[in-house]
Protein backbone atom coordinates (compact mmCIF):
# COMPACT_ATOMS: atom_id res chain seq x y z
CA UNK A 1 69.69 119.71 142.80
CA UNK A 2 70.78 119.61 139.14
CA UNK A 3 73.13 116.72 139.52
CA UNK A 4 72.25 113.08 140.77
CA UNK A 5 74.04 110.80 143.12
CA UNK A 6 74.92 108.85 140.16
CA UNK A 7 76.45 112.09 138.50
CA UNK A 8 78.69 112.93 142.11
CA UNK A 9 79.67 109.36 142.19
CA UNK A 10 80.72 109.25 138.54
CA UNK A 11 82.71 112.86 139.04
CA UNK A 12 84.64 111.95 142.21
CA UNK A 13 85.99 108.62 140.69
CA UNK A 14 86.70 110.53 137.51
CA UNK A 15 88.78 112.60 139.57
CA UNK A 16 90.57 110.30 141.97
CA UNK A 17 92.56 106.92 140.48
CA UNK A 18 90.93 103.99 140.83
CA UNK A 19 88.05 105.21 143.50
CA UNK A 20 84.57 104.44 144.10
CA UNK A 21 82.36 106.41 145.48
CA UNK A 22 78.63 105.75 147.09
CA UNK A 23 76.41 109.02 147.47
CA UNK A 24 73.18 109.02 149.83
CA UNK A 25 71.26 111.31 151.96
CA UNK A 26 72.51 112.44 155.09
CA UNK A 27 69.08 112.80 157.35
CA UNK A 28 66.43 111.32 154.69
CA UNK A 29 64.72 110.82 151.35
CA UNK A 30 63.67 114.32 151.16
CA UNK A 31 67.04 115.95 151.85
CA UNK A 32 69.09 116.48 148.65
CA UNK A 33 71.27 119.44 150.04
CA UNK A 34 72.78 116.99 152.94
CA UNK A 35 74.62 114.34 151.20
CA UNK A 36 76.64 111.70 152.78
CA UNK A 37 79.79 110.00 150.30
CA UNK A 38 81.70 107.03 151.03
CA UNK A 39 84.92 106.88 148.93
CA UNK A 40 87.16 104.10 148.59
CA UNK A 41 91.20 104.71 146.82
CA UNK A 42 94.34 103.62 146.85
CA UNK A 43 94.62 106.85 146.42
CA UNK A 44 94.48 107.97 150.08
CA UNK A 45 97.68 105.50 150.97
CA UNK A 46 99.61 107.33 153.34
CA UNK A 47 97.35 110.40 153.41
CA UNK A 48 95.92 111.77 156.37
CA UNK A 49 92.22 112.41 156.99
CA UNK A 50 92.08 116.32 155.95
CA UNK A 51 94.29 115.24 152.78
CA UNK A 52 91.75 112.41 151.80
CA UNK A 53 89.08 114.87 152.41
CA UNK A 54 90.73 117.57 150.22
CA UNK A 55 90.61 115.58 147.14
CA UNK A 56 87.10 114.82 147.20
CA UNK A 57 86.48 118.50 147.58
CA UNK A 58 88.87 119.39 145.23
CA UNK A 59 87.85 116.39 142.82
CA UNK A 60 84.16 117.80 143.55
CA UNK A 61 85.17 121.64 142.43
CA UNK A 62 82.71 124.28 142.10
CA UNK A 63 79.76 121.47 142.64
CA UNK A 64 80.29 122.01 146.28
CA UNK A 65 79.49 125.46 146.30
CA UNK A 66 77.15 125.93 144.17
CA UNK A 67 75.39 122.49 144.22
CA UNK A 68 76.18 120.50 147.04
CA UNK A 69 75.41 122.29 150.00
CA UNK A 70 77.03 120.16 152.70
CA UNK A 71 78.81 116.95 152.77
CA UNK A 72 79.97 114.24 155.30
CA UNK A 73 82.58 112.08 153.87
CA UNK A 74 83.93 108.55 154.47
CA UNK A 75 87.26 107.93 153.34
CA UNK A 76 89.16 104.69 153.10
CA UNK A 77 92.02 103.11 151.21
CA UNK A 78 91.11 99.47 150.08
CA UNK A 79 92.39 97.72 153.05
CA UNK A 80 90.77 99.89 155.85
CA UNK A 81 87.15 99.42 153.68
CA UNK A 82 87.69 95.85 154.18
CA UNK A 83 88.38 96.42 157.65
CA UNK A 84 85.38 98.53 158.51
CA UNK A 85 82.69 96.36 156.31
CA UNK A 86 83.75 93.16 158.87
């Protein structure tokens, strides 16, 4: 894989006001085609689930087809982060 977590991370919250974004591997240190994102926005206020989802794939682009191979995302606004880290 050409791009690094760092590089996903730095794209989706490029993409999507005021997010941030935590890659990692989905089933283990030697797996860089099943990736795992956690993304936090006010953004996804009053959005549900498959609309959250869509802008991280859309913020993501042609990355996810040629690049990232498969990805299970987290989505949260702010408030339901705080929520889920207690």
């Amino acid at each position: 894989m050409d791009l690094t977590f760092a590089d996903i991370e730095a794209i989706i919250e490029d993409e999507i006001p005021d997010a941030e974004a935590t890659i990692s591997r989905m089933r283990g240190e030697h797996d860089d085609d099943h990736l795992a994102a956690t993304v936090v926005s006010p953004a996804f206020e009053g959005k549900r689930l498959v609309q959250q989802h869509q802008l991280v794939y859309d913020a993501l682009d042609e990355h996810m087809t040629e690049e990232i191979h498969a990805l299970e995302l987290s989505t949260y606004t702010p408030e339901e982060y705080e929520e889920h880290a207690q």
